[in-house]
Structure formats: C-alpha cells, structure tokens
Protein backbone atom coordinates (compact mmCIF):
# COMPACT_ATOMS: atom_id res chain seq x y z
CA UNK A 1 -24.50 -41.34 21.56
CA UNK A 2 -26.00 -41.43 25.04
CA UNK A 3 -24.18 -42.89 28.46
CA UNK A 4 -26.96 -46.01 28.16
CA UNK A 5 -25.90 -46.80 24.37
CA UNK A 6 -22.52 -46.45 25.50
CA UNK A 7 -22.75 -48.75 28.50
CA UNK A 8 -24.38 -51.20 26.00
CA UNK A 9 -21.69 -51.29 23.93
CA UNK A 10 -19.22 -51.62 26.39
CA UNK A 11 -21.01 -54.65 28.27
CA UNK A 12 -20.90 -56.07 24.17
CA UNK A 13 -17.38 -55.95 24.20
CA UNK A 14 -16.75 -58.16 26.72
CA UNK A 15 -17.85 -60.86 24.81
CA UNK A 16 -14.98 -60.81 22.66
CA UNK A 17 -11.46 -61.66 23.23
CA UNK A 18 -9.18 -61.38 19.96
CA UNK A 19 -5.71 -62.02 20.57
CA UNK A 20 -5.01 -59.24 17.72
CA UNK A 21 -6.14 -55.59 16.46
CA UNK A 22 -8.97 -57.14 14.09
CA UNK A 23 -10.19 -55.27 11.36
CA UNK A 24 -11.38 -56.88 9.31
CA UNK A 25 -15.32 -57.99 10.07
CA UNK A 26 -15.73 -57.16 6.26
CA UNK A 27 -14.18 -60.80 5.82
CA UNK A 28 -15.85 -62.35 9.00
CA UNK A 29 -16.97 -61.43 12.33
CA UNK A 30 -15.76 -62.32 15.32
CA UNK A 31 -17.47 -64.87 17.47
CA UNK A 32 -18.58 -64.00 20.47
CA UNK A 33 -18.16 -65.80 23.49
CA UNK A 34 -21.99 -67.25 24.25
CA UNK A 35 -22.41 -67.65 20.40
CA UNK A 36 -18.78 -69.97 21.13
CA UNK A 37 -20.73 -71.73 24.23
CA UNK A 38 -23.85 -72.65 21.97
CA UNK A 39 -21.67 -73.87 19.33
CA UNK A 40 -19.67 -76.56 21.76
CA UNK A 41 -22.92 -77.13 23.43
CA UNK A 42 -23.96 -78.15 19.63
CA UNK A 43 -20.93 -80.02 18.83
CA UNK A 44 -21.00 -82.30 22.04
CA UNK A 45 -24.91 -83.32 21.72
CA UNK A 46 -23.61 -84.44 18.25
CA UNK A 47 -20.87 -85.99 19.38
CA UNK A 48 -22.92 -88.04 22.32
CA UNK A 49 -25.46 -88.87 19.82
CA UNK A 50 -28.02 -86.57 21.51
CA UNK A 51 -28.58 -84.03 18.79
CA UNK A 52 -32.38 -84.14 17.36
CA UNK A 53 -32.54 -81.92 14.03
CA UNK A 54 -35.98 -81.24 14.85
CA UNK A 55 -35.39 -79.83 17.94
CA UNK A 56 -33.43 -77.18 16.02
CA UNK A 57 -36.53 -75.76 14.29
CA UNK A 58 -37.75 -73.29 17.11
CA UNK A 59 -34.23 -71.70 16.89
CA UNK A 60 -34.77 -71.05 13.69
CA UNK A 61 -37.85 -69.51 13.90
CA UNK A 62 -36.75 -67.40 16.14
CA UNK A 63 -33.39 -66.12 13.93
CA UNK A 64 -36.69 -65.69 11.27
CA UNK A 65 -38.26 -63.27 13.67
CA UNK A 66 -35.00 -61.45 14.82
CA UNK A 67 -33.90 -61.01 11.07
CA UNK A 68 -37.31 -59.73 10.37
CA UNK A 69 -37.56 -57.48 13.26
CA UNK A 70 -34.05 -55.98 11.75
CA UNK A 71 -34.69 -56.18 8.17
CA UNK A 72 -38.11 -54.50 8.91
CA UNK A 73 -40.53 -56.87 7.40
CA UNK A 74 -42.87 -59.20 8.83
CA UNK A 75 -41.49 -62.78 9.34
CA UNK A 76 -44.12 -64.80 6.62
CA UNK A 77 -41.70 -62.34 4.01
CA UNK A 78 -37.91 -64.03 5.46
CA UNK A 79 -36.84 -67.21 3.52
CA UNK A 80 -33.41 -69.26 5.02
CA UNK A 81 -30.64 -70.18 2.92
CA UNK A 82 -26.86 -71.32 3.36
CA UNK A 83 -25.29 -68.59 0.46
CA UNK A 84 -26.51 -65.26 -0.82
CA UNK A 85 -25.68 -66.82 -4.57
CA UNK A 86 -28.06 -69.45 -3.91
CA UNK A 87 -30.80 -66.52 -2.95
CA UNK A 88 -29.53 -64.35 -5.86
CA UNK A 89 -29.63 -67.40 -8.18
CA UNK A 90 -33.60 -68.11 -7.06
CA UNK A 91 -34.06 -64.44 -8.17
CA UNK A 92 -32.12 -64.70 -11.39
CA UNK A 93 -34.07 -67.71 -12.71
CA UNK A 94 -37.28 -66.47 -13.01
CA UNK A 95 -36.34 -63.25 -15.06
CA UNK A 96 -37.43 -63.44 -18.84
CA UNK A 97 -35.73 -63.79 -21.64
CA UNK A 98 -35.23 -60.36 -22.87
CA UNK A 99 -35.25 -59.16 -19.47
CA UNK A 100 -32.55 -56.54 -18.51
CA UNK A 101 -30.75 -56.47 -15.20
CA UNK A 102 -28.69 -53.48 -13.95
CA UNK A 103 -25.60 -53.79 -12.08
CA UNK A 104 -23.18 -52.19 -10.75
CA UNK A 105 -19.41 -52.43 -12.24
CA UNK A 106 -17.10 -53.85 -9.93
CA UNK A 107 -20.02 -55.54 -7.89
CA UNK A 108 -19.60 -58.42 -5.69
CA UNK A 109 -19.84 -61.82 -7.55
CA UNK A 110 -22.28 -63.48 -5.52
CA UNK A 111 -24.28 -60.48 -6.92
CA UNK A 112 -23.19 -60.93 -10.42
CA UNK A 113 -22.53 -64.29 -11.56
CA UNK A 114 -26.25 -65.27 -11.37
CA UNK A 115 -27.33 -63.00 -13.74
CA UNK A 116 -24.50 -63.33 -15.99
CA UNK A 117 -25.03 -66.81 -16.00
CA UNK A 118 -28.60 -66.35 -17.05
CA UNK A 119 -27.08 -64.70 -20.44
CA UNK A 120 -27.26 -67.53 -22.34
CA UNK A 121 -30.78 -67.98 -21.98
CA UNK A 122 -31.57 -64.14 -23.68
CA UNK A 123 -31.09 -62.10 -20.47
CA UNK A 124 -29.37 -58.73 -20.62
CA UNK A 125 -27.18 -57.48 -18.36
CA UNK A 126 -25.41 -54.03 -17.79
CA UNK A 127 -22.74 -52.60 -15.20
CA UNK A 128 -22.76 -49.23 -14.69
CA UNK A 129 -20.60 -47.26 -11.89
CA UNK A 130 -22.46 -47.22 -8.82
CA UNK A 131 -22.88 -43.80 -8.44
CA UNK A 132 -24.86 -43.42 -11.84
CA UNK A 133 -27.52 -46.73 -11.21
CA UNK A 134 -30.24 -44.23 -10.69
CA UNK A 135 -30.53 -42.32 -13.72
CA UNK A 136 -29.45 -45.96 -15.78
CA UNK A 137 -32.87 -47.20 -14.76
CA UNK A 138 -34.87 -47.04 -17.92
CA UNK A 139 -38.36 -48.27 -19.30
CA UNK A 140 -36.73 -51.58 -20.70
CA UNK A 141 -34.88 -52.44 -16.85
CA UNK A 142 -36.37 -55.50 -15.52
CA UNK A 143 -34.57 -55.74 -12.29
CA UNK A 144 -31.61 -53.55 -10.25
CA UNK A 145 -29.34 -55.87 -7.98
CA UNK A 146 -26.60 -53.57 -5.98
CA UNK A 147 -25.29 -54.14 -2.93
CA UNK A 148 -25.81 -51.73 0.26
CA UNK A 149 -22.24 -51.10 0.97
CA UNK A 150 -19.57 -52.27 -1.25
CA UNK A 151 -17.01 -55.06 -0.19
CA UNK A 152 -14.59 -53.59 -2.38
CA UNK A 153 -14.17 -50.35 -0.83
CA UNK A 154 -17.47 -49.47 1.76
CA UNK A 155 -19.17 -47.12 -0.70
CA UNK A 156 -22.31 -46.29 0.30
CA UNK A 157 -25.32 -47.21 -2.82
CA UNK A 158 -27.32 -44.32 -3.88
CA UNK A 159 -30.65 -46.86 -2.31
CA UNK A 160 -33.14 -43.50 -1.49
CA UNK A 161 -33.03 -42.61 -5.47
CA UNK A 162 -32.78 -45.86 -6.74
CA UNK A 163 -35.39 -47.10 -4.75
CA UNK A 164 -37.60 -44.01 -6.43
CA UNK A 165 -36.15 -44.82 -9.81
CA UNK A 166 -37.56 -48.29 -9.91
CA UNK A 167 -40.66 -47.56 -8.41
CA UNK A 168 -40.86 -44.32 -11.53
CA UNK A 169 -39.96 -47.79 -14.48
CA UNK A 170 -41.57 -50.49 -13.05
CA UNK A 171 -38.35 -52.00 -12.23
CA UNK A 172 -37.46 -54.28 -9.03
CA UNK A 173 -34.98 -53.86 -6.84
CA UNK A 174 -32.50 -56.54 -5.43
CA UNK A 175 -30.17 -55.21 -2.41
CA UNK A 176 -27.33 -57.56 -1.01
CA UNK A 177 -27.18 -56.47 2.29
CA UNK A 178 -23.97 -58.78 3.54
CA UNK A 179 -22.02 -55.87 4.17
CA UNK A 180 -24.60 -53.45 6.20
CA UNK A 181 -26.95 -55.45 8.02
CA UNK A 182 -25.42 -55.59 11.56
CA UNK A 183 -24.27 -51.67 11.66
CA UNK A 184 -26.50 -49.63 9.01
CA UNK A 185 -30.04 -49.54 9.48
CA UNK A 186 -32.07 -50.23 6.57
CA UNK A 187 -36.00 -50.62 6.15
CA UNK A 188 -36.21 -53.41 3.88
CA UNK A 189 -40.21 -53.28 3.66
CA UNK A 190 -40.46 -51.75 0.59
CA UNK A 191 -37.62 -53.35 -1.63
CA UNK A 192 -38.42 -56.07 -3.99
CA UNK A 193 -35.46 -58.64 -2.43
CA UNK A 194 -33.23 -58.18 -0.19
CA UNK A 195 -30.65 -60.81 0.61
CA UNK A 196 -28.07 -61.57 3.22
CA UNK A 197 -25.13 -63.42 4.46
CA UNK A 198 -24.85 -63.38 8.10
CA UNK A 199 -21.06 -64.54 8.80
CA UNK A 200 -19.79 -61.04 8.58
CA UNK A 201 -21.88 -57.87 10.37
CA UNK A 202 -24.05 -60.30 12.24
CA UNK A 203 -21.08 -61.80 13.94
CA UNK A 204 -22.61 -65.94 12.74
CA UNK A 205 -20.76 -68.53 11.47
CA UNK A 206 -20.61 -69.52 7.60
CA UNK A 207 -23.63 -71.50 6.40
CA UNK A 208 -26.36 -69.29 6.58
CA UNK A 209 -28.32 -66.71 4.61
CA UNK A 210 -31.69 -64.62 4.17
CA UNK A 211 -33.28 -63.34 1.70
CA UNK A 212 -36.33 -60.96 2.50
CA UNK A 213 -38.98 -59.23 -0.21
CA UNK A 214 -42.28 -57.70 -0.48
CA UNK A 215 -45.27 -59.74 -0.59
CA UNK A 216 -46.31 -59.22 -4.81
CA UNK A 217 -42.04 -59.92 -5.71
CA UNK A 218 -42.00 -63.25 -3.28
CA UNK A 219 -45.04 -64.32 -4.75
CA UNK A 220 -43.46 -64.22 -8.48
CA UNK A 221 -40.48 -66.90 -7.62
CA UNK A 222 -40.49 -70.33 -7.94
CA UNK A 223 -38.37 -72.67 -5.62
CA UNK A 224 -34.86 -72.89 -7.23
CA UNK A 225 -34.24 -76.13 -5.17
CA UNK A 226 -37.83 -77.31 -3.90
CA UNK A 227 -37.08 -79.36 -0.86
CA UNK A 228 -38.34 -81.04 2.44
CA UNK A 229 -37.36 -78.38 4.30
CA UNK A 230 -39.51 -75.95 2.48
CA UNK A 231 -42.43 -78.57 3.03
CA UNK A 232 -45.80 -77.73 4.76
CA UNK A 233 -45.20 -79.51 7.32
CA UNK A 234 -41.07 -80.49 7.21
CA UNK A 235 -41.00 -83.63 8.96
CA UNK A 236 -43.92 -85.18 6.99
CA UNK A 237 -42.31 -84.22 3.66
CA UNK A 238 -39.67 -86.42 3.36
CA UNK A 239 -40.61 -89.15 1.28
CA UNK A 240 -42.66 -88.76 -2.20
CA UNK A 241 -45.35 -86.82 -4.06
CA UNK A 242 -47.28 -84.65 -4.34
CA UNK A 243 -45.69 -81.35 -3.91
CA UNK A 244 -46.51 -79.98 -0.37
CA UNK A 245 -44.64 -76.52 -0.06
CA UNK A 246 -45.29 -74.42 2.56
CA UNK A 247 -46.84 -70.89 1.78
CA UNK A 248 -45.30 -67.33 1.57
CA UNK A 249 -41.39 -67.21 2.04
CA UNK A 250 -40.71 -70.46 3.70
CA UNK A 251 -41.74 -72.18 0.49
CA UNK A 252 -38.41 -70.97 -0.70
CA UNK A 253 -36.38 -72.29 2.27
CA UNK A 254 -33.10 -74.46 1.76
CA UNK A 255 -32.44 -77.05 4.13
CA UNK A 256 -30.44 -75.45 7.08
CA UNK A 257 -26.54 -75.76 8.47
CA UNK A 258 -28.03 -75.86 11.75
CA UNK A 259 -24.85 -75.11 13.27
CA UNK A 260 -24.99 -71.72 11.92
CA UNK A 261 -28.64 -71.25 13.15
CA UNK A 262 -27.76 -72.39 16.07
CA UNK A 263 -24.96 -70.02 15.62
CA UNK A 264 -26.67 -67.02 14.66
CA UNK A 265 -29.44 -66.82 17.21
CA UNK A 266 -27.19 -65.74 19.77
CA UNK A 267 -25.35 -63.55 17.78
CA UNK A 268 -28.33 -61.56 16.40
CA UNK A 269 -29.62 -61.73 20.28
CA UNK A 270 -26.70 -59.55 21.37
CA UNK A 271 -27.08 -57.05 18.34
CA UNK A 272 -30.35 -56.50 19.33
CA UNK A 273 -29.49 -55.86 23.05
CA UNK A 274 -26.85 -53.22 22.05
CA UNK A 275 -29.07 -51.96 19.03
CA UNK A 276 -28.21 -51.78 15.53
CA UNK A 277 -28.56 -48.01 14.89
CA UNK A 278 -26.17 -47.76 18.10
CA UNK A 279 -23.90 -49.92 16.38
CA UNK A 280 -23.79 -48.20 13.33
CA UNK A 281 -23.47 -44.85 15.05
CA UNK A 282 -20.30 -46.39 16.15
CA UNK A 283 -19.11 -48.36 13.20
CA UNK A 284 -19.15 -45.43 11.14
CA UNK A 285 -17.78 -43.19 13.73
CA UNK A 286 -14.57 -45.46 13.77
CA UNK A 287 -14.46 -45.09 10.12
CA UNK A 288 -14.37 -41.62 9.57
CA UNK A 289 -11.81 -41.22 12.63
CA UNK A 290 -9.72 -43.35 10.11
CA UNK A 291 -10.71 -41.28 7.29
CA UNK A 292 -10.04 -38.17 8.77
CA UNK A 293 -6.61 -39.15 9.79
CA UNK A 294 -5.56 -40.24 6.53
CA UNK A 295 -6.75 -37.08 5.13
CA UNK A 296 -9.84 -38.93 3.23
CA UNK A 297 -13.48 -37.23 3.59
CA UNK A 298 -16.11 -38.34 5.78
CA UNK A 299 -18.38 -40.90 4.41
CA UNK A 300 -20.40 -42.51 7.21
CA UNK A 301 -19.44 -46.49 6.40
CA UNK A 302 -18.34 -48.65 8.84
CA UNK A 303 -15.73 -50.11 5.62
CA UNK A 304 -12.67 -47.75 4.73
CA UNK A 305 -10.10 -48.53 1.70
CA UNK A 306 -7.06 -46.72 0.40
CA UNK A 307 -3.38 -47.14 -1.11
CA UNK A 308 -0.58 -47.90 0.68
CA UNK A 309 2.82 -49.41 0.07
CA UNK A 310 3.84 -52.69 0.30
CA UNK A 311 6.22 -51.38 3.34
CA UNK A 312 3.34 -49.91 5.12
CA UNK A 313 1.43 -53.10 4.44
CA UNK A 314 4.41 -55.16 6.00
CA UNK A 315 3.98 -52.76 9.13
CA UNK A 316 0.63 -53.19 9.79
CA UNK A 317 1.22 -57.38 9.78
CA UNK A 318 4.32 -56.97 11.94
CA UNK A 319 1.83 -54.88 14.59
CA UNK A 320 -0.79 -57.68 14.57
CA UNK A 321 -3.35 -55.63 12.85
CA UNK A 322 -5.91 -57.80 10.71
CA UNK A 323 -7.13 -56.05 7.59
CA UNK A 324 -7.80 -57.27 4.19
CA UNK A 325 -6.42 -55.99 0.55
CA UNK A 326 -8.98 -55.84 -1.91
CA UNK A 327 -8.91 -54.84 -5.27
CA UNK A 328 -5.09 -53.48 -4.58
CA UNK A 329 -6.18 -51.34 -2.11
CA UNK A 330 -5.93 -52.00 1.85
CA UNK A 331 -9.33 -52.44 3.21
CA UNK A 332 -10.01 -52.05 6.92
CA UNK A 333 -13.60 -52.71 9.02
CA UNK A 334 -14.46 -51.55 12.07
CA UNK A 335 -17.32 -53.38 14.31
CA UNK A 336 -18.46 -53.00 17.51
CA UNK A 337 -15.48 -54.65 19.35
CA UNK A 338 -13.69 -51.72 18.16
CA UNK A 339 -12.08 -48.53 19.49
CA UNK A 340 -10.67 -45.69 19.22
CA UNK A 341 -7.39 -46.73 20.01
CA UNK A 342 -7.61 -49.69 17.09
CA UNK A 343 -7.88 -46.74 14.75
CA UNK A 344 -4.95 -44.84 16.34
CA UNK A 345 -3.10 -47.76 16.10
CA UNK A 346 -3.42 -48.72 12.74
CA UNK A 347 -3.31 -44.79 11.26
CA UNK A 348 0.56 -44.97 13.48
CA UNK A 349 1.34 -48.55 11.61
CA UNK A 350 0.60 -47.13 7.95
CA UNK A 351 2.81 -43.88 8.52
CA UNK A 352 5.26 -45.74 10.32
C-alpha cells in the first residue's frame, strides 16, 4: 500500500469514535460521524415538519450511481430495496417449476429461504459444500445463488470458476454480496444478479438494499411487489390504473427507508474517497495478521472464525472487544477503522 492510500485511510478513521475494540462489522458497521450528522439533520426536518419525501429522490439517485460505479455496472442495471430476501425472493419467483437451484450448505438464509420456499411449487433445490459448487453445475441447473464471502466463517466462494461453470450450462448466477462489497472488489458486470445489504461493509444503516444484474437476466423478472415507487414517473403514480412502471431496473424498485438512503450516501461517499481496493488491501491484511497469529493459514478475507473456549470467550468481553459467535465458532471482522493493534489485542485476550 502506498503513503497516499495510507494517508486516506488514516484521514477515514477519524470519522469514527467507538468507545470499544469493535470487531465485528460482519454484524453492522459503524457509523461514521458525517453519515451521524445527515441522519440528525434528517430526524429534525421530520421532527419540524420540514421533511419533503420528494426531495429525497436525488439522494437516491446518486447512492444508484455510487453503487453502480462499485458494483461495476451501469446505473439503468441497480434496482433499490429495504432487504436482500426481498431481492432474492423477486429472483426466486420467476424460476420454473422443475427448475433447479444450487446452493451452498450452510448458506446464509436470506439466500436460502426463498428458494426453499419456492419448493412447493415444483422447484428443486440442492446444497452442496461451497468449495465443490463448480463442478455441481450440471445441464439440468437453472440458477446458482452463493454468497461472496460467507457470514458464517469469511470463506472466500470459488466466483472465477463458477462464474465459467454457468456460463459452460446455461445456468445463472445469483451472488449475495452483503459480506464483500465495501472491502473486496468485485466486477459485477457479467453476473446474472447480484444483491446487497448495505448496513454492514458499506458502513449504512438498516433499511436498505441493491440488487444489480445484466441487462438479458433483469429483463426476465417481474416486479415481486409492483409499486408507486417503481412508477414512471413516482409522484404521478400514486393513485389507480393502468400500470405505469418505469423501464430497466427501477421497474423493480421498493419504496425506500429514506433514512437509510439518506444514510448511505454519505457512507458510500467516504468509501469511495479512501477506495475500495485500498480498503480491502487492508481488511484482509488485518485478517491474516489474526490468522497468522493463531497459527491459521492465510486466506485474504477481511472475516476470520475459529474455536475457542468459553473462558477465552469471557476474556475477550471483559477487554471490551466486540466480536460475534457464529455457528459455535468466534467470528471476528476487521474494517477500515481497524488496526494493527485491535488484532494484537484480541490474539493477547484469546490466549490470555
């Protein structure tokens, strides 16, 4: 990393002031301080009666242009949502009876529930470790969903060859990208769907999602939830027929928490400034510091999980360290407001 990227992320870091070693932005991001500012700004306007919804939907637009800048994609191909399920569920409904989805086992459920759920209408669904999606991917695979970095443990999907694999079947791919967008760099221009919640890597607030695809797999979904927001033109959509939906990606929109747009555009504004392959450069860096100390291999993901005892557990609470357990196993994130010394710190907690 070079002295400006550094000086970047330094100047970042200032806009955060936890009151404890936090790591766990696998859970939820911190807020930082001007993303704070725009949020009471928000609050009070409502509070004086002074808030206009309408005056929200620049803002928006311009979170639509920042995600798509990120994501890699041009912004006509970014829809707005409050939850990934709600994304994943638009994607789910519109597969086939018959049709087969593969996923992988121990996926998140946001990721798997809609497709289980779509069962009972003749949809087939298999879990597979993650490692082995690639070669799973058969003639008779409708769609892949995975996600880019498992919450469970950080794992790292096998995307390059199961990008390739799909492509070889005919298959599309679905990529949750909740736990990588922020910190790992990822083209989304030629997946199928990607989708998104932002209250984690991209340092927002809960309340709102995107979900991002290629022209030909956007064009083959219908609105889950058609709605006024998704309208032609929004504020002359609110009242009665006919059905006037916007084109491209916003036809799919969800009416927005605009607190979390509001929310999000300054968030995603400071990511930018610092970079998001500097950021991940540094994410992972913190994690393999942690995985080297604890005698684990490198693995380049910004999400490290492991054993411990319930007394080394009890020592990392009574140092004010904030990490998660998941699936049994301590799980600890590290994000740009993170050091060196956070990692030190927790590595002396767990050996006591």
């Amino acid at each position: 990393m070079d002295d400006s990227s550094r000086a970047r992320l330094r100047s970042a870091r200032q806009q955060f002031s936890a009151e404890n070693t936090y790591l766990n932005t696998a859970t939820h991001g911190l807020t930082p301080h001007r993303t704070l500012r725009a949020l009471e700004r928000h609050t009070r306007e409502v509070a004086a009666g002074r808030f206009s919804p309408a005056d929200t939907d620049p803002a928006i637009e311009r979170v639509r242009a920042a995600y798509a800048r990120v994501s890699g994609v041009s912004a006509d191909r970014v829809a707005i949502g409050s939850h990934v399920a709600q994304l994943v569920g638009t994607v789910a409904a519109g597969l086939a009876p018959g049709s087969e989805v593969l996923l992988a086992r121990e996926e998140f459920t946001s990721v798997v529930f809609p497709f289980l759920n779509r069962q009972k209408d003749g949809v087939r669904v298999r879990e597979v470790p993650l490692e082995h999606l690639p070669e799973e991917v058969g003639p008779g695979t409708s769609l892949v969903a995975v996600s880019a970095v498992q919450s469970a443990d950080g794992a790292l999907a096998p995307l390059h060859d199961l990008t390739r694999a799909c492509t070889d079947h005919g298959a599309r791919l679905l990529v949750d990208t909740t736990q990588s967008t922020g910190w790992l760099p990822l083209d989304a221009d030629r997946i199928d769907y990607t989708v998104c919640s932002t209250f984690k890597w991209l340092l927002g607030t809960r309340g709102a999602a995107l979900l991002t695809g290629t022209a030909e797999a956007l064009a083959a979904l219908d609105p889950l939830a058609a709605n006024w927001y998704a309208g032609g033109d929004r504020w002359e959509s609110l009242y009665g027929g006919p059905l006037r939906l916007a084109e491209r990606a916003r036809r799919l929109d969800l009416p927005p928490v605009w607190s979390a747009w509001i929310a999000l555009e300054e968030s995603l504004a400071l990511l930018e400034e610092v970079g998001i392959a500097t950021v991940g450069e540094h994410d992972a860096a913190l994690g393999d510091r942690f995985r080297e100390a604890m005698d684990m291999e490198p693995a380049g993901s910004a999400i490290v999980s492991l054993p411990v005892s319930e007394d080394a557990m009890e020592r990392v609470d009574r140092e004010g360290i904030t990490t998660a357990v998941r699936d049994g196993r301590l799980r600890a994130a590290f994000h740009l407001y993170n050091d060196e010394s956070d990692v030190d710190r927790l590595v002396k907690a767990l050996r006591g």
